[in-house]
Protein backbone atom coordinates (compact mmCIF):
# COMPACT_ATOMS: atom_id res chain seq x y z
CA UNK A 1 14.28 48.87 -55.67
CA UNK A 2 15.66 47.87 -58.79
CA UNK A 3 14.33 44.36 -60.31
CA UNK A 4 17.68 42.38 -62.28
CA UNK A 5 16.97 39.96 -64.70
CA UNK A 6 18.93 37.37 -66.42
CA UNK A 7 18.72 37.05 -70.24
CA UNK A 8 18.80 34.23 -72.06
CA UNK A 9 21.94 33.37 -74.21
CA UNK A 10 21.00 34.32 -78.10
CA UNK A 11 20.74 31.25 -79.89
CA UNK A 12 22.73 31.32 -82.86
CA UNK A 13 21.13 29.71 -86.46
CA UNK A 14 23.51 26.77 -87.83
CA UNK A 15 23.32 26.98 -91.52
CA UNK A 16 21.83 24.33 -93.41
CA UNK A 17 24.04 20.93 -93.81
CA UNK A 18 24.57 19.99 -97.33
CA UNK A 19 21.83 17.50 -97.70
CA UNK A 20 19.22 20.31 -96.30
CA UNK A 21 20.46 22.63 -99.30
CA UNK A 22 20.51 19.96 -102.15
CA UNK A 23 16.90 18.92 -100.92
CA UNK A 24 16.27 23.07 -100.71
CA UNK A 25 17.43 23.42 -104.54
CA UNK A 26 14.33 23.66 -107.24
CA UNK A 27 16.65 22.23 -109.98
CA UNK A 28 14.84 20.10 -113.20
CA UNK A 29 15.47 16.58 -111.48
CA UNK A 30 14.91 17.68 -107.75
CA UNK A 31 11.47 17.55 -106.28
CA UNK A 32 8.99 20.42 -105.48
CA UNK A 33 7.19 21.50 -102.49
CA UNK A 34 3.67 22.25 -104.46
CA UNK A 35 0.95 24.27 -103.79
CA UNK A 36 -3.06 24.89 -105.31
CA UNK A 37 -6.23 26.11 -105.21
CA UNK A 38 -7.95 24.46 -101.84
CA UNK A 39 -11.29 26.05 -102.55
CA UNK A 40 -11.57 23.84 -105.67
CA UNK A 41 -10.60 20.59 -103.58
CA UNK A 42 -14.03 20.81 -102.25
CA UNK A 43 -15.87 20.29 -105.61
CA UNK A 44 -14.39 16.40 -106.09
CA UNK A 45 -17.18 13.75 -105.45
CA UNK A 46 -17.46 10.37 -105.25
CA UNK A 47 -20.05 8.91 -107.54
CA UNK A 48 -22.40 6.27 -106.23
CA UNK A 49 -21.03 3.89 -108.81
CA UNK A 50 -17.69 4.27 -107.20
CA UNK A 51 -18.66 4.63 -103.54
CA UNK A 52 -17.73 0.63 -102.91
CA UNK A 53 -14.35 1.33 -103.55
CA UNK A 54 -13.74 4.09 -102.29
CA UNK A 55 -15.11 2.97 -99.00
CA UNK A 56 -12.83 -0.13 -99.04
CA UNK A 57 -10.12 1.84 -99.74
CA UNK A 58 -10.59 3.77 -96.95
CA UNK A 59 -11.24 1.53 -94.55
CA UNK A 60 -7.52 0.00 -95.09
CA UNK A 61 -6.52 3.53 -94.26
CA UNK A 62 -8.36 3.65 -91.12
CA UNK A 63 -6.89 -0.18 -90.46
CA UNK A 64 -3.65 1.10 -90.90
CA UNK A 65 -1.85 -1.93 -92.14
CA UNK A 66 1.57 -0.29 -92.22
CA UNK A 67 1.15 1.64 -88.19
CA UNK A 68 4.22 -0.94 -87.13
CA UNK A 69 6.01 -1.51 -90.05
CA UNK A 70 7.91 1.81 -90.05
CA UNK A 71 10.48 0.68 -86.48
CA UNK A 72 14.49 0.00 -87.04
CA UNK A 73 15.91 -2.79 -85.10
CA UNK A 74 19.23 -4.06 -84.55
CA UNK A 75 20.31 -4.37 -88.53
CA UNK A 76 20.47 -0.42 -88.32
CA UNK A 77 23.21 -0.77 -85.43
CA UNK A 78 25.33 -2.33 -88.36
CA UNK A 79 28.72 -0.42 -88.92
CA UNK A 80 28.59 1.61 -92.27
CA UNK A 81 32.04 3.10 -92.39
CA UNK A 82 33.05 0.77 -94.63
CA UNK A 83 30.73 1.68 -97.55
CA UNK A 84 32.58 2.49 -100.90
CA UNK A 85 32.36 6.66 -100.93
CA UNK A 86 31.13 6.34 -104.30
CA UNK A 87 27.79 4.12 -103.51
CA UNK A 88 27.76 6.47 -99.85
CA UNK A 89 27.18 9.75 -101.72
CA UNK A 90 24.67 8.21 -104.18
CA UNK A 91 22.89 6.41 -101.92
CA UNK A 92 22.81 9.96 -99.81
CA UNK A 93 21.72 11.72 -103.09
CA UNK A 94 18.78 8.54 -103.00
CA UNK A 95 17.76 9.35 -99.54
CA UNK A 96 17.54 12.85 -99.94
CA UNK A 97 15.23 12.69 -103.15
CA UNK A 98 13.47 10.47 -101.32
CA UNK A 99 12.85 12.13 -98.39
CA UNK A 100 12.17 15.27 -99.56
CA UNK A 101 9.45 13.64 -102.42
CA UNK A 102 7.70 12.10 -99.28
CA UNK A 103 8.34 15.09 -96.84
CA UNK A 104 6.42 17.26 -100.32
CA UNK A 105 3.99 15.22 -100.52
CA UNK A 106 2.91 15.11 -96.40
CA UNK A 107 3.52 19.28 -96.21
CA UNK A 108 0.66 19.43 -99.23
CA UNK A 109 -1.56 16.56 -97.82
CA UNK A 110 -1.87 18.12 -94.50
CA UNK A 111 -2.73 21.87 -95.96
CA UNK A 112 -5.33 20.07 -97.88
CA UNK A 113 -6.85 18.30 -94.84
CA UNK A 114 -6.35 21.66 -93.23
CA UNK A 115 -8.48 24.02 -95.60
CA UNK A 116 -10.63 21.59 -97.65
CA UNK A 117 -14.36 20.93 -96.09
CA UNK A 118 -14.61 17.97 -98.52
CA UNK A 119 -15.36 15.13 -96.07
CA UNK A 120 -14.24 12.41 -98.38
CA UNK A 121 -10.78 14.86 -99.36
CA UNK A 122 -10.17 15.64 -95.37
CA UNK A 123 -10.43 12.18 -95.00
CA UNK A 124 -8.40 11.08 -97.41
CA UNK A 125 -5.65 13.77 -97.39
CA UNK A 126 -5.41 13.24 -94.04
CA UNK A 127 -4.69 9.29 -93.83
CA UNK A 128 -2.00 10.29 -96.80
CA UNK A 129 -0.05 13.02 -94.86
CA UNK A 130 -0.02 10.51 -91.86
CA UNK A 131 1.51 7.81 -94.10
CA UNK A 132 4.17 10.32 -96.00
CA UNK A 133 5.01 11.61 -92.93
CA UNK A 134 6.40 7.85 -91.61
CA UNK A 135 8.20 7.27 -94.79
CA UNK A 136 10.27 11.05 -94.66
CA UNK A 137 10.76 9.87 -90.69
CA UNK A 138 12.21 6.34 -91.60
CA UNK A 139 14.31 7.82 -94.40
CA UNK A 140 15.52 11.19 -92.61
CA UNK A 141 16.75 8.53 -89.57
CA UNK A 142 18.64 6.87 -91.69
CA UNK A 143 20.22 9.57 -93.09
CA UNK A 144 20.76 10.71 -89.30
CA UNK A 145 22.68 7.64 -88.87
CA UNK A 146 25.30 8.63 -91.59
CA UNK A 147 25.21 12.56 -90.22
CA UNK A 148 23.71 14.07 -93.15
CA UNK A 149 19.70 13.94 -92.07
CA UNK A 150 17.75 16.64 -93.66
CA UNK A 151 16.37 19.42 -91.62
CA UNK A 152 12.94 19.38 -92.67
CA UNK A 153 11.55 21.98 -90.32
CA UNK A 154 13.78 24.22 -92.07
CA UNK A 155 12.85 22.97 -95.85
CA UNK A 156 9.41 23.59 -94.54
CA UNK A 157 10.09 27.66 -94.43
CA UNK A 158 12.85 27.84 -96.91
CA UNK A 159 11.67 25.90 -99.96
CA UNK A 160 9.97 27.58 -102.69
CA UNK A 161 6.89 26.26 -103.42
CA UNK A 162 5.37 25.72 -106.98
CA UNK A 163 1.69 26.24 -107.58
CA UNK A 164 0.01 23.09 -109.54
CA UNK A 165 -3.59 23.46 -110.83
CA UNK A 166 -5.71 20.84 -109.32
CA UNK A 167 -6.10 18.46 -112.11
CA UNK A 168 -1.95 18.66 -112.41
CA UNK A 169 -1.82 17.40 -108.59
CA UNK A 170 -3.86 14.83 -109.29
CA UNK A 171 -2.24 13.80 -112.30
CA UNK A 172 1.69 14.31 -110.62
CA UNK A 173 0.27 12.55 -107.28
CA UNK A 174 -1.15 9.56 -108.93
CA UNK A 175 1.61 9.23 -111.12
CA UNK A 176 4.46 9.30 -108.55
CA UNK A 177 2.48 7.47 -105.90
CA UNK A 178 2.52 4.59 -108.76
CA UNK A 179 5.49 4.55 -109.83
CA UNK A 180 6.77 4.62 -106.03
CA UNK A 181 5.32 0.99 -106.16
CA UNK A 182 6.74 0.11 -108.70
CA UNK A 183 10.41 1.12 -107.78
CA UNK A 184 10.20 0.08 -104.43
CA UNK A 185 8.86 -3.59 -105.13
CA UNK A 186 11.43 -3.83 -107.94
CA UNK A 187 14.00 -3.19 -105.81
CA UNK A 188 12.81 -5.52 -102.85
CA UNK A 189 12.11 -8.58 -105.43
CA UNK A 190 16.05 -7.80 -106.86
CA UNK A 191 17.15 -8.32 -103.33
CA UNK A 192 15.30 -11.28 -102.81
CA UNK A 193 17.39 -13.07 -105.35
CA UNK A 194 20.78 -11.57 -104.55
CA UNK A 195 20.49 -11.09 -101.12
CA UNK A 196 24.60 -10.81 -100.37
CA UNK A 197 23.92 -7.30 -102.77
CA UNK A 198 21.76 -5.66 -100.04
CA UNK A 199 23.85 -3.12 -98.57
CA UNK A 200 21.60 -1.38 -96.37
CA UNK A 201 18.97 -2.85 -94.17
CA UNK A 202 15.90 0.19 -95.24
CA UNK A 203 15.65 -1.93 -98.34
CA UNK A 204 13.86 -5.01 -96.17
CA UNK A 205 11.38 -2.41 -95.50
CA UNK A 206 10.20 -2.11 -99.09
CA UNK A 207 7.79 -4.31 -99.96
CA UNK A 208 4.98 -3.30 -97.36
CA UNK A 209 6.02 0.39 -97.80
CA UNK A 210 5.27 -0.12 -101.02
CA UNK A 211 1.75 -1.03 -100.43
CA UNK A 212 1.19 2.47 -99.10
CA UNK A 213 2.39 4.10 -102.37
CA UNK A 214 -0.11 1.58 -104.14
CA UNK A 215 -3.29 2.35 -101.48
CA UNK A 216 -2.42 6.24 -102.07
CA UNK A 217 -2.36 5.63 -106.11
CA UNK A 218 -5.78 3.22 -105.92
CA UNK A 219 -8.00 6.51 -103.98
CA UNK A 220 -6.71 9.23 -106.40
CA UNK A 221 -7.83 6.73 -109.54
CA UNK A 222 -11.33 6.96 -107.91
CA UNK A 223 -11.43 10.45 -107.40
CA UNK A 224 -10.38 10.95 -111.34
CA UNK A 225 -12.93 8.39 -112.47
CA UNK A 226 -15.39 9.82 -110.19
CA UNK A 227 -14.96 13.26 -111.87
CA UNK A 228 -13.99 12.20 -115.49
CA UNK A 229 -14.41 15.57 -117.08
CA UNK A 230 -10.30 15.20 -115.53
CA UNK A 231 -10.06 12.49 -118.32
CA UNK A 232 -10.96 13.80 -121.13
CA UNK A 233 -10.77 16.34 -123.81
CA UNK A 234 -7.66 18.28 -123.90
CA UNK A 235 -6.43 16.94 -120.32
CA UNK A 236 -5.18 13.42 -122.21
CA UNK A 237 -2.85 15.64 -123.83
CA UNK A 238 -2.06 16.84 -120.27
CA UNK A 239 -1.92 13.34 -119.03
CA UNK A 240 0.65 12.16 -121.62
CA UNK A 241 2.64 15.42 -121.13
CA UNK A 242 2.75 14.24 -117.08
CA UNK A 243 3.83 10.62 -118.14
CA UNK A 244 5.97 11.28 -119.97
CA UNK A 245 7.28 14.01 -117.43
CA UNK A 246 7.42 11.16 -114.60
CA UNK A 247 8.96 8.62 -117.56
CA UNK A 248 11.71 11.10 -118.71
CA UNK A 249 12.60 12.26 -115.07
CA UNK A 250 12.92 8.98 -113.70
CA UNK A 251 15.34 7.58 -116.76
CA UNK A 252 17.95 10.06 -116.53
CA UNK A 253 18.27 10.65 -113.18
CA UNK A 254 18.72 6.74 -112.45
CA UNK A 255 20.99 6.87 -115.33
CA UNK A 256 23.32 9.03 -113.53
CA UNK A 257 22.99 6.67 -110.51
CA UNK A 258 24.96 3.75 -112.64
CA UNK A 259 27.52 2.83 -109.99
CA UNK A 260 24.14 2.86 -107.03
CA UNK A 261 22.25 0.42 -109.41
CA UNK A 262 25.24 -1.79 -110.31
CA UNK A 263 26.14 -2.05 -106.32
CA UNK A 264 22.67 -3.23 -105.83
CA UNK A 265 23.07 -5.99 -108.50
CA UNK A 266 20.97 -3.86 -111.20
CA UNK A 267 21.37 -2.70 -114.64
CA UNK A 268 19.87 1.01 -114.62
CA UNK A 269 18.39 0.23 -118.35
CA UNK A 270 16.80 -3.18 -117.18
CA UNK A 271 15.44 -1.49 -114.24
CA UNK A 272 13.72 1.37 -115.92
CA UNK A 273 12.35 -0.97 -118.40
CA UNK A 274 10.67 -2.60 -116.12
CA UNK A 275 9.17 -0.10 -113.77
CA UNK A 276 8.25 2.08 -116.71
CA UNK A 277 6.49 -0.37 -118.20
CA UNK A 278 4.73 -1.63 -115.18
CA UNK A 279 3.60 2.03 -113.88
CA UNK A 280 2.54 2.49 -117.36
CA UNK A 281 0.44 -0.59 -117.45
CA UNK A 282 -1.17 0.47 -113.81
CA UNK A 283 -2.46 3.46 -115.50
CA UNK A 284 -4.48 2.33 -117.83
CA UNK A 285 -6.80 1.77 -114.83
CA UNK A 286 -7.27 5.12 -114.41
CA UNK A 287 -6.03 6.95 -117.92
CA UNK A 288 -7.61 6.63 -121.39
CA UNK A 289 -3.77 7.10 -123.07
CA UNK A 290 -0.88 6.04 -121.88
CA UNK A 291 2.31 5.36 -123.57
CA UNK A 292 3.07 2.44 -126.34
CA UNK A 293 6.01 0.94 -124.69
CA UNK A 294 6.20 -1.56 -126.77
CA UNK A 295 7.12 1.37 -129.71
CA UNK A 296 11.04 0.84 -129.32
CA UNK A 297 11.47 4.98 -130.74
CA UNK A 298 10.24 5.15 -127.22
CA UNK A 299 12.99 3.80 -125.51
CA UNK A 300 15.64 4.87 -128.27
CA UNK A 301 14.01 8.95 -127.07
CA UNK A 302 15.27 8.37 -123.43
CA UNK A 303 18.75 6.95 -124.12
CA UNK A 304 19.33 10.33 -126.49
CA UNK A 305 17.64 12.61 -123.80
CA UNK A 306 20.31 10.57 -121.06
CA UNK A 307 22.98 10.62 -123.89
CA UNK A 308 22.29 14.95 -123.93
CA UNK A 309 22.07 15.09 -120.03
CA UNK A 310 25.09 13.25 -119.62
CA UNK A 311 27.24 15.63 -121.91
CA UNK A 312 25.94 18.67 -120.49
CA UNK A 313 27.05 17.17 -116.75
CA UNK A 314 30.12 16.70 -118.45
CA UNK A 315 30.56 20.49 -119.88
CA UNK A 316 29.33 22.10 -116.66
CA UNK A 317 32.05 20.24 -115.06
CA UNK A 318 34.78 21.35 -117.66
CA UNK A 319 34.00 24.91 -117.32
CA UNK A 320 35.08 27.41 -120.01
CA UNK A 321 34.08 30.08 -122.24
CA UNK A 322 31.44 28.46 -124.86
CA UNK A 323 30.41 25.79 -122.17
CA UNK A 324 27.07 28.24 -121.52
CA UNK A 325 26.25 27.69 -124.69
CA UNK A 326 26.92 23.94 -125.44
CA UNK A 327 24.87 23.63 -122.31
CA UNK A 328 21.43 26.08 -123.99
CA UNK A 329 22.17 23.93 -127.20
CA UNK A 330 21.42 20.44 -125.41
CA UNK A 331 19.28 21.64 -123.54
CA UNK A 332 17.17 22.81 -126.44
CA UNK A 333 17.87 19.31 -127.39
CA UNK A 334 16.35 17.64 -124.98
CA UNK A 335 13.04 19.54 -125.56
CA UNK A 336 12.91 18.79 -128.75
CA UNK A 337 13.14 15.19 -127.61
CA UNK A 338 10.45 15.23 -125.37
CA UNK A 339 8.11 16.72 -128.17
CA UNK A 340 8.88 13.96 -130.29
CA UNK A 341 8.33 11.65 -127.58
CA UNK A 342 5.14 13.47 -126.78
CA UNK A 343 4.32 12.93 -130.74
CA UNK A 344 4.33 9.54 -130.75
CA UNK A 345 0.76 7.49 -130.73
CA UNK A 346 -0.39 6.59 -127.16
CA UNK A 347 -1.81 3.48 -126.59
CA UNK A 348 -5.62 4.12 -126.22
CA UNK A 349 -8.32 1.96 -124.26
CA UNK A 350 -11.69 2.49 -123.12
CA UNK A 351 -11.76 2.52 -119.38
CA UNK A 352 -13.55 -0.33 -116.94
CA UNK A 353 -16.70 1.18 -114.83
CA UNK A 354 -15.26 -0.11 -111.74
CA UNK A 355 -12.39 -2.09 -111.62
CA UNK A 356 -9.32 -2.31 -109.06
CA UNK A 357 -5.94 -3.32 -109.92
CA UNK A 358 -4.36 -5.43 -107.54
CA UNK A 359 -0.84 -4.90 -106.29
CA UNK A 360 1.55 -6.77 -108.79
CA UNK A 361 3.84 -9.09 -107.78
């Protein structure tokens, strides 16, 4: 007797939509999936001097202030069509940074959890992975809604993934967590006072999504204070090189957002100014240099390293035979520009004992 079975239709793989393959690109601007050494997770501590804290702060993880912020209503039902195609692809390009920053940071949180044996860094990692994970969700939806949602279970496989050095994770997390607080509550504070500029309704979700990016910021300045050999020596050089990094990053690639900014009532230069300047004064909870913003060769550095970015968009849009090298030449420009950024004096302060900085508002 001969047995017959029926076989399953083959299942043919849809390439990636356009938003999965800019969020798949490792380009300057565009952020990593990251990797590092586990092992050496499990040699953080928690000194007894900074035990308080870090218990508070982790008991507003286990509270989970934020468990029902993260649901759309009826504002999300709005029609969009309408949106000027301009302000629609930047604000796409805005989501999919976004998302894929969170989606990077809750694929490295939850490997940590998975192969630390750190109590306090299972703990902790964990409650952060949970938290990034909401914010990709809420973002990806969104993007869903406009037919261009990342696929993130296919990022997960195809993106390449950059191996940090502890220290530089710590450095890189605390740094972006802050200044993710910082943009996020500018932004919601800007819409406050010109309401009739809000053109999407994720922005009213801001200011207690925000408060995770702060909570996430406050535990890694503990875990830096509570091992300071992370603080000093030749890693303040490291810490103004990651700054500076986040600073430089940040300035030109809102820059090129002009027309997003403007539609949202904002000047791109104010806006920097002001998040810069607060996420630089955060730091100096945790950091024993930061950068003198008040120095105004600081802000005249980014405007030239924009200025350089700008033109090279420009020739790698015009195409032709030298435009390879015009492109090498300002790019070697802009690293010179960073060095002299990097040369300028920090500002320098001795840190607190024990101290928490409260959310600014």
């Amino acid at each position: 007797m001969y047995q017959t079975t029926t076989q399953a239709p083959l299942r043919v793989k849809q390439p990636p939509n356009e938003s999965t393959r800019i969020a798949q690109q490792d380009a300057m601007l565009t952020p990593r999936f990251y990797t590092t050494d586990f092992e050496a997770l499990n040699n953080l501590k928690v000194t007894p001097e900074n035990r308080a804290m870090w218990d508070a702060i982790l008991k507003e993880f286990r509270d989970d202030p934020n468990k029902n912020h993260f649901k759309r209503n009826a504002d999300f039902d709005a029609d969009f069509s309408g949106m000027d195609p301009e302000l629609r692809e930047q604000f796409m390009d805005f989501l999919v940074s976004s998302v894929t920053a969170e989606f990077s940071g809750c694929i490295l949180y939850a490997e940590i959890k998975k192969r630390v044996k750190n109590p306090d860094v299972r703990e902790l990692f964990g409650f952060m992975s949970r938290d990034e994970g909401r914010h990709a969700g809420f973002i990806n939806h969104t993007l869903n809604d406009f037919d261009v949602a990342v696929d993130l279970s296919f990022l997960t496989k195809a993106k390449k993934y950059t191996y940090f050095k502890p220290k530089f994770i710590y450095y890189a997390t605390y740094l972006s967590e802050k200044i993710g607080y910082a943009r996020y509550i500018t932004i919601y504070r800007n819409f406050e006072k010109q309401p009739d500029k809000r053109f999407h309704p994720i922005f009213k979700w801001f200011e207690n999504w925000c408060l995770d990016e702060f909570r996430h910021g406050e535990a890694f300045a503990v875990l830096m204070r509570s091992n300071p050999e992370y603080l000093e020596g030749r890693n303040k050089l490291w810490i103004r090189f990651f700054l500076l990094a986040v600073f430089c990053t940040m300035y030109v690639r809102d820059h090129a957002r002009r027309p997003f900014f403007e539609a949202m009532g904002m000047d791109p230069d104010v806006f920097d100014k002001e998040v810069i300047t607060l996420t630089n004064l955060i730091s100096r909870q945790c950091f024993p240099e930061t950068i003198n913003t008040d120095n105004p060769k600081f802000w005249a550095l980014l405007e030239e390293m924009w200025e350089n970015t700008e033109q090279m968009n420009r020739i790698e849009k015009a195409g032709g035979v030298l435009s390879a090298v015009r492109v090498a030449a300002l790019k070697m420009a802009n690293a010179l520009v960073f060095l002299r950024l990097f040369m300028l004096t920090p500002h320098r302060q001795a840190l607190p004992a024990d101290v928490r900085v409260e959310p600014v508002w």
